[in-house]
N, C-alpha and C. Protein backbone atom coordinates (compact mmCIF):
# COMPACT_ATOMS: atom_id res chain seq x y z
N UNK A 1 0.84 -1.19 0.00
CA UNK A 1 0.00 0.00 0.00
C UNK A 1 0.88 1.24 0.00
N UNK A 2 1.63 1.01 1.06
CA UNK A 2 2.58 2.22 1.19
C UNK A 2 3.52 2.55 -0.36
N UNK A 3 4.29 1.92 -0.69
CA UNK A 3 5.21 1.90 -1.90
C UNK A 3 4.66 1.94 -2.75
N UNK A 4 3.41 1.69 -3.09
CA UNK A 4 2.52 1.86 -4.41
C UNK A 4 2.75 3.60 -4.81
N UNK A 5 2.57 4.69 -4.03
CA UNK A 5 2.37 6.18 -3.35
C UNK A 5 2.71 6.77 -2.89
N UNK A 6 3.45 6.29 -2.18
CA UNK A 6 4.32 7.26 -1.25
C UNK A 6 5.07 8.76 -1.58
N UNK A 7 6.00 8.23 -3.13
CA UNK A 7 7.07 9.76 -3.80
C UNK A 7 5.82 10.37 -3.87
N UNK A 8 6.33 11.25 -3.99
CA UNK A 8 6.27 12.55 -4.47
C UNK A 8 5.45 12.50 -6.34
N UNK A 9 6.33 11.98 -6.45
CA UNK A 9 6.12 11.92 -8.59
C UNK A 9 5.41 10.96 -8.44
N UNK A 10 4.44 9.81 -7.99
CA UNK A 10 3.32 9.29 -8.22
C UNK A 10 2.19 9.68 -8.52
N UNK A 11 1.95 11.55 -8.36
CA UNK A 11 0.95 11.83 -8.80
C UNK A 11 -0.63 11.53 -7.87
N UNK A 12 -0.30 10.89 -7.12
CA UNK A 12 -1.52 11.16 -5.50
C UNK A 12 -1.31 11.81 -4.94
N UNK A 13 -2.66 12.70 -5.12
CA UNK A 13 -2.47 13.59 -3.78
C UNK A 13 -1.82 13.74 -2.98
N UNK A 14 -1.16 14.32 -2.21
CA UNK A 14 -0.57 14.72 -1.29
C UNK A 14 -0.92 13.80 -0.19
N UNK A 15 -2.47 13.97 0.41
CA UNK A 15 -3.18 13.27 1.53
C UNK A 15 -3.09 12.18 1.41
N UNK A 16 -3.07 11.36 0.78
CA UNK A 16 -3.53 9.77 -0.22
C UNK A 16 -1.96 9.49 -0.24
N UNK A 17 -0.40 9.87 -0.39
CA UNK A 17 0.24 9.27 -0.76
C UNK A 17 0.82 8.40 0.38
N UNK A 18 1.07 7.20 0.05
CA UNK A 18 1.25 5.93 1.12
C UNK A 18 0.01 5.48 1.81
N UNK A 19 -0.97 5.87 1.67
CA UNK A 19 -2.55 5.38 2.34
C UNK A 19 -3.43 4.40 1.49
N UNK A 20 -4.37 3.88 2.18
CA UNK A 20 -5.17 3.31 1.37
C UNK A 20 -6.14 4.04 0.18
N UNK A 21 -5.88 5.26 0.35
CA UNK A 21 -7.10 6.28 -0.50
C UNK A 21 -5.87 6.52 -1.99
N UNK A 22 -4.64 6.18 -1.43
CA UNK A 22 -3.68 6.66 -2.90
C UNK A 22 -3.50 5.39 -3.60
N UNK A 23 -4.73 3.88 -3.63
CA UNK A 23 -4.78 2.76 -4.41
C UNK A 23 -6.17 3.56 -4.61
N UNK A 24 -6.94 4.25 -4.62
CA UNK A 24 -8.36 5.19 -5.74
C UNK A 24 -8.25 6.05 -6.64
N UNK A 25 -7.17 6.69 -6.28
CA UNK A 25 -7.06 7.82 -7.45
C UNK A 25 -6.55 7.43 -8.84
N UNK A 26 -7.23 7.67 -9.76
CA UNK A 26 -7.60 7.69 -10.74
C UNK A 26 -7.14 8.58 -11.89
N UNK A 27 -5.76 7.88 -13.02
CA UNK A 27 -5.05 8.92 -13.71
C UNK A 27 -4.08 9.81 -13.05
N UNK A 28 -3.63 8.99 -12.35
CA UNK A 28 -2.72 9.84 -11.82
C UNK A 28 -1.34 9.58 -12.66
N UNK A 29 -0.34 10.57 -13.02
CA UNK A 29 1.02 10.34 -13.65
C UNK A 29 2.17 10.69 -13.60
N UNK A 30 3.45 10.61 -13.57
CA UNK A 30 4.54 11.01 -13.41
C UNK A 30 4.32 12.59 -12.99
N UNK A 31 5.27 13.16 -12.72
CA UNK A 31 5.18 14.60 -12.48
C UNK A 31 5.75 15.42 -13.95
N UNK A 32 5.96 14.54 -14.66
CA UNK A 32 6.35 14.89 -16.48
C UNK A 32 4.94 14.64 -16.76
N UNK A 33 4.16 13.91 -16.36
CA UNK A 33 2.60 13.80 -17.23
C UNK A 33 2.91 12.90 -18.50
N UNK A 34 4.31 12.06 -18.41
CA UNK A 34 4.15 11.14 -19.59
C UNK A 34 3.98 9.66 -19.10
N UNK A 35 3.97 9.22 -17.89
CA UNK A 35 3.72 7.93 -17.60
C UNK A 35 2.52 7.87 -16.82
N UNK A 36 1.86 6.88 -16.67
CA UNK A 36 0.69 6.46 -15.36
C UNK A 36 0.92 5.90 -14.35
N UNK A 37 0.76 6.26 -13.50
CA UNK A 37 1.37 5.77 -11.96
C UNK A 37 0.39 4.70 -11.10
N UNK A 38 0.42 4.17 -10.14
CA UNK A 38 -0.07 3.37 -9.33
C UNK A 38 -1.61 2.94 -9.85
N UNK A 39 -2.57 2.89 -9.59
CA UNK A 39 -3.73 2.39 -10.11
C UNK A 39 -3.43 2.07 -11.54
N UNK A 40 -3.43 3.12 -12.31
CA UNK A 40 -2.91 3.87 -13.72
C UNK A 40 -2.16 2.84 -14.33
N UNK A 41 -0.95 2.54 -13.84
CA UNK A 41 -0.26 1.68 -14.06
C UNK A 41 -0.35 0.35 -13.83
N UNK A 42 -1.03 0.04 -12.57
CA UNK A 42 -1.18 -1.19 -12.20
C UNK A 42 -1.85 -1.99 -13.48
N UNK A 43 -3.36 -1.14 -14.19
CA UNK A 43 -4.23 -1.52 -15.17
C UNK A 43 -3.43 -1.58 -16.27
N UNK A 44 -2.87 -0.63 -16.45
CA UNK A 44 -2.28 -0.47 -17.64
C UNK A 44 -1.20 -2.36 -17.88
N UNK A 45 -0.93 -2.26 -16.82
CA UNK A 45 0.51 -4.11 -16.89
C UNK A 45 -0.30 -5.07 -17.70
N UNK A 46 -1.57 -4.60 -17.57
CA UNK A 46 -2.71 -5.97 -17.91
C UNK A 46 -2.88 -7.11 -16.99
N UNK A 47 -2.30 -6.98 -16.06
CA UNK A 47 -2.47 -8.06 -14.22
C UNK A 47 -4.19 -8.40 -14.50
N UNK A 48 -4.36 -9.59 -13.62
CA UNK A 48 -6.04 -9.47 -12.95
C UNK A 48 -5.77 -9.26 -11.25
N UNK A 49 -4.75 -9.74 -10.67
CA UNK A 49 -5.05 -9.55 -9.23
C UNK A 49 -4.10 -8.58 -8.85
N UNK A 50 -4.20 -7.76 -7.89
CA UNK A 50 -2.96 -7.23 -6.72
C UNK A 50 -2.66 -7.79 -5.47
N UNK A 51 -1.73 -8.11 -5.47
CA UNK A 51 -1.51 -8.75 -4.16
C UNK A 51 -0.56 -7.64 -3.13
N UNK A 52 -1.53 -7.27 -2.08
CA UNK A 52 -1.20 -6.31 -1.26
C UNK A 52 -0.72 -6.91 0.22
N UNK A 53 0.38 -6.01 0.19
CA UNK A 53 1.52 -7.24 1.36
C UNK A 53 0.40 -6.62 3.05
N UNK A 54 0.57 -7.29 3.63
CA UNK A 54 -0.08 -7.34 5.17
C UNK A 54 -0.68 -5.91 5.29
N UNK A 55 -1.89 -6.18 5.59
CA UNK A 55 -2.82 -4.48 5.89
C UNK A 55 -3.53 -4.62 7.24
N UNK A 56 -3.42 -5.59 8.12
CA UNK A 56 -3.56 -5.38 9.42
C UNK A 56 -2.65 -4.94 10.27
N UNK A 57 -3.43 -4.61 11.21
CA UNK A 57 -2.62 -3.83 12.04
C UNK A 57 -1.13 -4.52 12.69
N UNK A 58 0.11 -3.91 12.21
CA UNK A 58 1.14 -4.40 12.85
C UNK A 58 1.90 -3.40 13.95
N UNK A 59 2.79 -4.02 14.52
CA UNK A 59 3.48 -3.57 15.92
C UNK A 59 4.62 -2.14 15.72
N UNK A 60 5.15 -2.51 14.60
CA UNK A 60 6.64 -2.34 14.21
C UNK A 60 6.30 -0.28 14.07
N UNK A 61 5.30 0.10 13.71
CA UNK A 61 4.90 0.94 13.43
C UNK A 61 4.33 1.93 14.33
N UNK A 62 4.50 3.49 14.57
CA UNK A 62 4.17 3.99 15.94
C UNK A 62 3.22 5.17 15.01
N UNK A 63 2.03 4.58 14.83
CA UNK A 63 0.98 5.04 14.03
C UNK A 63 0.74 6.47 13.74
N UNK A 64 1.79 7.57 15.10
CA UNK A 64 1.31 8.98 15.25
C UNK A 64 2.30 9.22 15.14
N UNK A 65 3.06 8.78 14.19
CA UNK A 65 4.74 9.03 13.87
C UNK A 65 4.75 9.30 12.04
N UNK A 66 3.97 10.07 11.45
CA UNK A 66 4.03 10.08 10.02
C UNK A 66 5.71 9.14 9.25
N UNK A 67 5.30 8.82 8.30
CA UNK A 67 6.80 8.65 7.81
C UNK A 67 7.70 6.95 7.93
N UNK A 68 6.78 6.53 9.17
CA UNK A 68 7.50 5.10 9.79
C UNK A 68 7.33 4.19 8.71
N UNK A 69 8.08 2.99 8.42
CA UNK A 69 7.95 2.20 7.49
C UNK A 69 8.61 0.57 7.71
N UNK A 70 7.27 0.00 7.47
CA UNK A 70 7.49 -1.36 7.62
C UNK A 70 6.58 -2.11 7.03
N UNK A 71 6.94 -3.70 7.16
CA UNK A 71 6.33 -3.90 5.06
C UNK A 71 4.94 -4.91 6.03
N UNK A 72 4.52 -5.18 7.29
CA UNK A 72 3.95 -5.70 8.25
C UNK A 72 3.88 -6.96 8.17
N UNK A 73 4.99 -7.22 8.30
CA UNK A 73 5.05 -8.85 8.99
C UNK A 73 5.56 -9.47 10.40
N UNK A 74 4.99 -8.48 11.19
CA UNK A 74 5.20 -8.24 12.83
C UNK A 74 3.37 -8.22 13.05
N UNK A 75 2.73 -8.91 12.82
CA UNK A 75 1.33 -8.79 13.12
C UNK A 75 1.04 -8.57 14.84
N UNK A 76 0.14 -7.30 14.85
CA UNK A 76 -0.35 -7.40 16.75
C UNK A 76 -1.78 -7.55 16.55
N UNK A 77 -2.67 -6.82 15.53
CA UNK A 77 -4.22 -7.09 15.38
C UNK A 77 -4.52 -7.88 14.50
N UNK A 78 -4.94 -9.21 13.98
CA UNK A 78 -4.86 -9.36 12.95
C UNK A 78 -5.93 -9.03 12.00
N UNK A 79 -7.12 -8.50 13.23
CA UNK A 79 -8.65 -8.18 12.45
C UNK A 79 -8.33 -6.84 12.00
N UNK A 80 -7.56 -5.93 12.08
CA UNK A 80 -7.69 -4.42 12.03
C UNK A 80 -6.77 -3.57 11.65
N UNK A 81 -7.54 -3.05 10.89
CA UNK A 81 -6.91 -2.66 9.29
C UNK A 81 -5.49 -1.69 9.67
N UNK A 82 -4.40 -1.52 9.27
CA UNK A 82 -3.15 -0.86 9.65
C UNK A 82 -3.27 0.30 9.41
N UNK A 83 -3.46 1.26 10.38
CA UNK A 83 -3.41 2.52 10.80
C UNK A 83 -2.53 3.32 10.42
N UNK A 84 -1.49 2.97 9.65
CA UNK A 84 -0.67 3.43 9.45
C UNK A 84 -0.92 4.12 7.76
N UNK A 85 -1.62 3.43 7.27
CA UNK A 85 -2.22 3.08 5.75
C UNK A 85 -3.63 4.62 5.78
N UNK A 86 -3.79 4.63 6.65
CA UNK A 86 -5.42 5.88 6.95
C UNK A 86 -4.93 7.07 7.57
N UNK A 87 -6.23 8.13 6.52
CA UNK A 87 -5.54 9.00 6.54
C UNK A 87 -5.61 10.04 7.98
N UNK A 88 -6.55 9.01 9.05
CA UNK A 88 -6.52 9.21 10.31
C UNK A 88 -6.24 8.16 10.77
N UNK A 89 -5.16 7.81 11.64
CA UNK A 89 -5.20 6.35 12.26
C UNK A 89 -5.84 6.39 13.20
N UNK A 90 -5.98 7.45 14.06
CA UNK A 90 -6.69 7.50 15.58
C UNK A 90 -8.13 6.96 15.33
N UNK A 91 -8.72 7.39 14.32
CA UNK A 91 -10.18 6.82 14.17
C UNK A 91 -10.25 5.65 13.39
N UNK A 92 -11.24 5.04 13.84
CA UNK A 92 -11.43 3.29 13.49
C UNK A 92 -11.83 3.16 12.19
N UNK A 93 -12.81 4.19 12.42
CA UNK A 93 -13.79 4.45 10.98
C UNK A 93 -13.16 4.30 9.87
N UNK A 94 -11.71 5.65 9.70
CA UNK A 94 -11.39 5.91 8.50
C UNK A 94 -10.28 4.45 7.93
N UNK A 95 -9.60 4.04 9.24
CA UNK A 95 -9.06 2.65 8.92
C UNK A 95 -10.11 1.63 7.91
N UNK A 96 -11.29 1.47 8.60
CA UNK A 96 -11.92 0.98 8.03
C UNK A 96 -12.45 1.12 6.66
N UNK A 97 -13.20 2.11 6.32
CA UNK A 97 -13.79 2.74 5.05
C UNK A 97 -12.61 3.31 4.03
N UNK A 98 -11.73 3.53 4.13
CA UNK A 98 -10.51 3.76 3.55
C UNK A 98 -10.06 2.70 3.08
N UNK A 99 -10.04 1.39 3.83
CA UNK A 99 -9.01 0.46 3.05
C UNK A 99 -10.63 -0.54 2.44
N UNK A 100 -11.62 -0.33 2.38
CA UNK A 100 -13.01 -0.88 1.74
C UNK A 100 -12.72 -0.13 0.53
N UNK A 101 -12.35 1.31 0.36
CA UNK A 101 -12.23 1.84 -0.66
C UNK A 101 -11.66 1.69 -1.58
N UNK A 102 -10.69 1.93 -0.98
CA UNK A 102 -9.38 0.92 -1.91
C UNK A 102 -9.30 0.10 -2.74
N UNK A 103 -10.09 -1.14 -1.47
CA UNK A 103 -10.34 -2.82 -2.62
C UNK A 103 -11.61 -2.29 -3.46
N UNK A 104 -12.78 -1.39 -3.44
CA UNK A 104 -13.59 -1.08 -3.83
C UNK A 104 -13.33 -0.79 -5.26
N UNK A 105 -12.13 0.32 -5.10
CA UNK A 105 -11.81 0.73 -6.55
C UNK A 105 -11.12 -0.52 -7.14
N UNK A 106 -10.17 -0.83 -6.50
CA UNK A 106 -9.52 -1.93 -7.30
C UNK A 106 -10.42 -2.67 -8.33
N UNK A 107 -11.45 -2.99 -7.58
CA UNK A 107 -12.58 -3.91 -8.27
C UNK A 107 -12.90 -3.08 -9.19
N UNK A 108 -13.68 -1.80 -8.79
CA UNK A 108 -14.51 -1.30 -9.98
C UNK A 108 -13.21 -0.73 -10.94
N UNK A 109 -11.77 -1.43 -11.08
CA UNK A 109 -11.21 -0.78 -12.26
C UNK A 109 -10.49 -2.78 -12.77
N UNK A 110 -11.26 -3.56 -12.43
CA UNK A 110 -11.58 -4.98 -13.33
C UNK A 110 -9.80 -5.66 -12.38
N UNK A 111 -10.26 -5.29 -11.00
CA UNK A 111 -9.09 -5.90 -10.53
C UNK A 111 -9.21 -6.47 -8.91
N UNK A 112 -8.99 -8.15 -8.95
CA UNK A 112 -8.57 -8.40 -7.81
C UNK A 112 -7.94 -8.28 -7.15
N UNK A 113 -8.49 -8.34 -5.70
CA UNK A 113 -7.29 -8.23 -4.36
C UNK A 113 -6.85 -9.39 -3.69
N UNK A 114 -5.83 -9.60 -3.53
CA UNK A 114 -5.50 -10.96 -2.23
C UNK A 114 -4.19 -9.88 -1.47
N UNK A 115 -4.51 -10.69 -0.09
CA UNK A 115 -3.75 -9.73 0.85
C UNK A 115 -3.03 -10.68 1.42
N UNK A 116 -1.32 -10.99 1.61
CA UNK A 116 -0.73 -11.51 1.83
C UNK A 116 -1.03 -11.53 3.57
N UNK A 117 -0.82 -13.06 4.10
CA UNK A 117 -1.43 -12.75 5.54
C UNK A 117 0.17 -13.89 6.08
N UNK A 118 -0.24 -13.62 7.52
CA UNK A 118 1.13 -14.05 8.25
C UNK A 118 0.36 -14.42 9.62
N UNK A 119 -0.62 -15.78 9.82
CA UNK A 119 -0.65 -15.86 10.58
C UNK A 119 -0.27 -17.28 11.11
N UNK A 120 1.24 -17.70 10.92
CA UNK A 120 2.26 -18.04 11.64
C UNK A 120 2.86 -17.60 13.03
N UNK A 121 3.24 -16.24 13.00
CA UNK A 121 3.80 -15.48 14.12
C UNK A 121 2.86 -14.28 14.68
N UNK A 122 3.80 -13.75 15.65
CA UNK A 122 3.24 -12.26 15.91
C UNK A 122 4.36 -11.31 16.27
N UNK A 123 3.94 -10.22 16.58
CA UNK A 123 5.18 -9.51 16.85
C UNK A 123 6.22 -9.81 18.02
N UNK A 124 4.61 -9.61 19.11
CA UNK A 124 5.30 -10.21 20.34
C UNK A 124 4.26 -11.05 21.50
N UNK A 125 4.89 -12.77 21.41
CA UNK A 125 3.35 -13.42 22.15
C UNK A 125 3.62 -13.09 23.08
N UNK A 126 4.57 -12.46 24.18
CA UNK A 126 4.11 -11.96 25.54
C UNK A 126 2.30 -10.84 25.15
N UNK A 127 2.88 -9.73 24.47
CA UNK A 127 1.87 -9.30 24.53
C UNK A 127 0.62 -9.39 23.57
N UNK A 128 0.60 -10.35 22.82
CA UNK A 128 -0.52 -11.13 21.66
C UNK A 128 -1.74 -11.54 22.50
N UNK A 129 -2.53 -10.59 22.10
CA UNK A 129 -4.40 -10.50 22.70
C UNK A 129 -4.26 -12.10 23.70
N UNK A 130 -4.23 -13.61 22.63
CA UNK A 130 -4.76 -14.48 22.57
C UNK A 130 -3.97 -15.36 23.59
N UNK A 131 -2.39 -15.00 23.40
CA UNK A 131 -1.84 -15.19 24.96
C UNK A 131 -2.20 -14.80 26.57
N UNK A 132 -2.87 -13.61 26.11
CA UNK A 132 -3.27 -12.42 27.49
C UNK A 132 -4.66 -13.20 27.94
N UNK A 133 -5.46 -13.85 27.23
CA UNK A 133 -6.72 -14.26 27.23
C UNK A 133 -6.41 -16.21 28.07
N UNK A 134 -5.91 -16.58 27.09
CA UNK A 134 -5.89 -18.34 27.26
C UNK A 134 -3.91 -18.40 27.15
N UNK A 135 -3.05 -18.00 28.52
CA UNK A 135 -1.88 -18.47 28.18
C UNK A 135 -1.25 -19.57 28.32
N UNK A 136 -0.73 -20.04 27.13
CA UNK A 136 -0.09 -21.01 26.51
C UNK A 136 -0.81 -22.46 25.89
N UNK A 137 -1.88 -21.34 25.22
CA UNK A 137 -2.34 -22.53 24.11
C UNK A 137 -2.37 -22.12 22.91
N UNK A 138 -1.81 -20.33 22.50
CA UNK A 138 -1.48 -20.25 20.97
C UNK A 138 -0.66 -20.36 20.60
N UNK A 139 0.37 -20.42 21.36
CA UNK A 139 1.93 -21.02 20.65
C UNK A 139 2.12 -22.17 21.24
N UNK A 140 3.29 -22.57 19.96
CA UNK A 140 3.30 -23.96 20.31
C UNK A 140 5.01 -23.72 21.25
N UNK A 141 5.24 -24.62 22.25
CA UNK A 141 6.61 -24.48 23.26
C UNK A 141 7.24 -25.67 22.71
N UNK A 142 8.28 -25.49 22.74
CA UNK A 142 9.92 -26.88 23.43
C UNK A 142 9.35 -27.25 24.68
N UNK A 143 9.70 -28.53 25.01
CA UNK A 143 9.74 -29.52 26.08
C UNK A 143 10.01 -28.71 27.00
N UNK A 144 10.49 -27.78 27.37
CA UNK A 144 11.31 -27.20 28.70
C UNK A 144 10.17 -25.87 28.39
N UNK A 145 8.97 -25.57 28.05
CA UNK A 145 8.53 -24.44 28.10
C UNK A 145 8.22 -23.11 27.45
N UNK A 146 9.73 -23.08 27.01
CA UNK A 146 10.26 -22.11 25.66
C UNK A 146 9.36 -22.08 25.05
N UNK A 147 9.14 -21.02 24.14
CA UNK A 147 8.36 -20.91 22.76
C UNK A 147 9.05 -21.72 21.79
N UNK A 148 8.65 -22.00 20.45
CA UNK A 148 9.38 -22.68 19.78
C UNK A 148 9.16 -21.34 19.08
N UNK A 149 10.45 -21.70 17.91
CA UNK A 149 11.21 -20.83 17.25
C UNK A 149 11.15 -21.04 15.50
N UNK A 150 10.51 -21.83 14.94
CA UNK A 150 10.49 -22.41 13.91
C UNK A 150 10.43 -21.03 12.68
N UNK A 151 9.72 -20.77 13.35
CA UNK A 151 9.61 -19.19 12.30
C UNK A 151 10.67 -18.34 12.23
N UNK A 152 11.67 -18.46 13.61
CA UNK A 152 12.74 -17.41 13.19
C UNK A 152 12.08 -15.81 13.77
N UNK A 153 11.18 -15.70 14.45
CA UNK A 153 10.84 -14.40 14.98
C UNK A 153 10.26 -15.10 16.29
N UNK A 154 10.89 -15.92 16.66
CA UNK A 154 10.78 -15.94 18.18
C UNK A 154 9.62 -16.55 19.06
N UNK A 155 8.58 -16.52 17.75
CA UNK A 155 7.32 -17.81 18.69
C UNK A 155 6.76 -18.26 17.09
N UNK A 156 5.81 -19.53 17.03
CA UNK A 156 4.99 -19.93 16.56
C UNK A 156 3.78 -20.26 16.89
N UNK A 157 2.53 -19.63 15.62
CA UNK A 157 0.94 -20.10 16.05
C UNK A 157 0.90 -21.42 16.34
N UNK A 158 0.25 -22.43 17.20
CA UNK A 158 0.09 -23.75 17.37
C UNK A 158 -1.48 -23.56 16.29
N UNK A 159 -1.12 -23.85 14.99
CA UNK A 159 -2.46 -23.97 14.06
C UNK A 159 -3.01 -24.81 14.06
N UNK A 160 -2.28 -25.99 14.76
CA UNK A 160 -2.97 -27.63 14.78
C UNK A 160 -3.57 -27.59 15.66
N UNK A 161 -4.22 -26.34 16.68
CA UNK A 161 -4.65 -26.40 17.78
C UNK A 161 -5.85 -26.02 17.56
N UNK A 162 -7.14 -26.80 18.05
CA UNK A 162 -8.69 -26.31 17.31
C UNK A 162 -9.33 -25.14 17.34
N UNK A 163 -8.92 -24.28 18.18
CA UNK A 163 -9.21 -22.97 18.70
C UNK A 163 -8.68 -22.07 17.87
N UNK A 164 -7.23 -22.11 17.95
CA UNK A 164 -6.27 -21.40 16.73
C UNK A 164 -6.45 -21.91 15.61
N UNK A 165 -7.03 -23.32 15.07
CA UNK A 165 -7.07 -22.89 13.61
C UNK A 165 -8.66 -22.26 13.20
N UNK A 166 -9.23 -22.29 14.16
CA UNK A 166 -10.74 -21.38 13.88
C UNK A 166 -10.38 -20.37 14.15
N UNK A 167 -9.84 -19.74 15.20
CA UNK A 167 -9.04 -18.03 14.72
C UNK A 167 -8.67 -17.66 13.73
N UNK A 168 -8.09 -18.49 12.58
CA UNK A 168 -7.25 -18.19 11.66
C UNK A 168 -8.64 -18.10 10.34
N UNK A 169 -9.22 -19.28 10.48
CA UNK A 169 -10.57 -19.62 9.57
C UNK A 169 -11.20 -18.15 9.91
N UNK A 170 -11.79 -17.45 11.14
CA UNK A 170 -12.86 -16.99 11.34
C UNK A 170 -12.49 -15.48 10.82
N UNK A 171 -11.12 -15.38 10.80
CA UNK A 171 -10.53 -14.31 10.11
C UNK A 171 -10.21 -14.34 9.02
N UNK A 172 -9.86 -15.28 8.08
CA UNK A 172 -9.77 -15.26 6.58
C UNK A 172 -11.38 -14.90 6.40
N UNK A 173 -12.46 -15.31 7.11
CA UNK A 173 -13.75 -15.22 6.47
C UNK A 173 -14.18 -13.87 6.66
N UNK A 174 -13.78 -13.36 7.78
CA UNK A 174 -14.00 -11.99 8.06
C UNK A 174 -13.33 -11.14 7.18
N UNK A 175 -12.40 -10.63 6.98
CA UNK A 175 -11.47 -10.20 6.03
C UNK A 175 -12.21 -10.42 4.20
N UNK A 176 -12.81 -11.72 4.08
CA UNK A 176 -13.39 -11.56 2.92
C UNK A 176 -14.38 -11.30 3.01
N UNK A 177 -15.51 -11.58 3.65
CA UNK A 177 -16.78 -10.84 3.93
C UNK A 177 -17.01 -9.74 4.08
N UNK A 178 -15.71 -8.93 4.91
CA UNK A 178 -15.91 -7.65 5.22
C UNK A 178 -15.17 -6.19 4.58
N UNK A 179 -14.63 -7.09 3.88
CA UNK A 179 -13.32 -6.27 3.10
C UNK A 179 -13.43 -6.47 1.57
N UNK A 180 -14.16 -7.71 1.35
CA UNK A 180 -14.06 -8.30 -0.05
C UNK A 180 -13.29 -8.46 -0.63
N UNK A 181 -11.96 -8.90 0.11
CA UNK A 181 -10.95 -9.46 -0.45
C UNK A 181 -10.99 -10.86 -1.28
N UNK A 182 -10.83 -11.48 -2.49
CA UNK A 182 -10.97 -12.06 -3.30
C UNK A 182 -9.74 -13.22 -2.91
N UNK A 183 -8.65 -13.31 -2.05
CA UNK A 183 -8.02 -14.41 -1.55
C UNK A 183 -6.65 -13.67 -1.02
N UNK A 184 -6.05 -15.14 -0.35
CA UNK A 184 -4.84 -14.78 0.82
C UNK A 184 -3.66 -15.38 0.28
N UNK A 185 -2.52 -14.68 0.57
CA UNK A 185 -1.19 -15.72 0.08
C UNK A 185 -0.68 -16.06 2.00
N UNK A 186 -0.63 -17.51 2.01
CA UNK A 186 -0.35 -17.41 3.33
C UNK A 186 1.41 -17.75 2.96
């Protein structure tokens, strides 16, 4: 979302650049006015899908810090949309209706969305909702307690676990129901 918009010479708005509102604008082009930029361009490749890297809310990011950048694969919410992406993060709303918009246009310009998801890890299971709630039945541990490490960021989801893999289900369905996202790269 972010890198789609962000320069300057992408030709989004000002407000919109790096947000979910700078995947709507429409004709936007180089700052020469001889190429088409982000949407513009995306159509123009002749693609059918976009695959947009992690848009829930991640950790790594200090939301009232304009400028921060990270590609979100440190997941802390996984229902809620990354604040970082809207052009208010403090309000829920615009998280919300902002990144609906987004996939909205995508669609109405003959283009799918799948949103790369990561729910393997988290940022941090000390403080991961689902640890704070039921601890030590979303990650899976070593014999001695430890988290296991398989992922390389320091814990793993236990997905074989019936609870956690209906977390994971009840949120791919949410996410497409509510977002209309068209599929996931896990």
């Amino acid at each position: 979302v972010r890198d789609a918009s962000i320069n300057a010479s992408s030709g989004v708005s000002a407000a919109n650049r790096g947000k979910f509102l700078g995947l709507t604008e429409v004709g936007t082009k180089t700052a020469n006015k001889k190429s088409p930029t982000v949407l513009s361009a995306i159509k123009d490749l002749g693609v059918t899908h976009v695959q947009l890297l992690p848009v829930y809310d991640y950790a790594s990011i200090d939301e009232s810090k304009p400028g921060e950048y990270n590609w979100g694969y440190d997941p802390q919410n996984y229902n809620v949309p990354e604040g970082s992406y809207s052009t208010n993060p403090s309000d829920p709303y615009s998280r919300i209706n902002e990144l609906k918009q987004a996939v909205q246009s995508l669609h109405d310009n003959g283009l799918r969305v799948i949103m790369d998801v990561v729910y393997n890890h988290v940022a941090s299971a000390d403080e991961f909702s689902m640890q704070q709630l039921v601890p030590g039945y979303f990650f899976r541990t070593e014999a001695d307690g430890s988290m296991a490490n398989g992922t390389g960021c320091g814990n793993e989801v236990a997905s074989e676990r019936p609870m956690v893999r209906k977390f994971i289900v009840d949120s791919v369905k949410y996410w497409a129901s509510q977002y209309n996202l068209d599929g996931f790269r896990f």
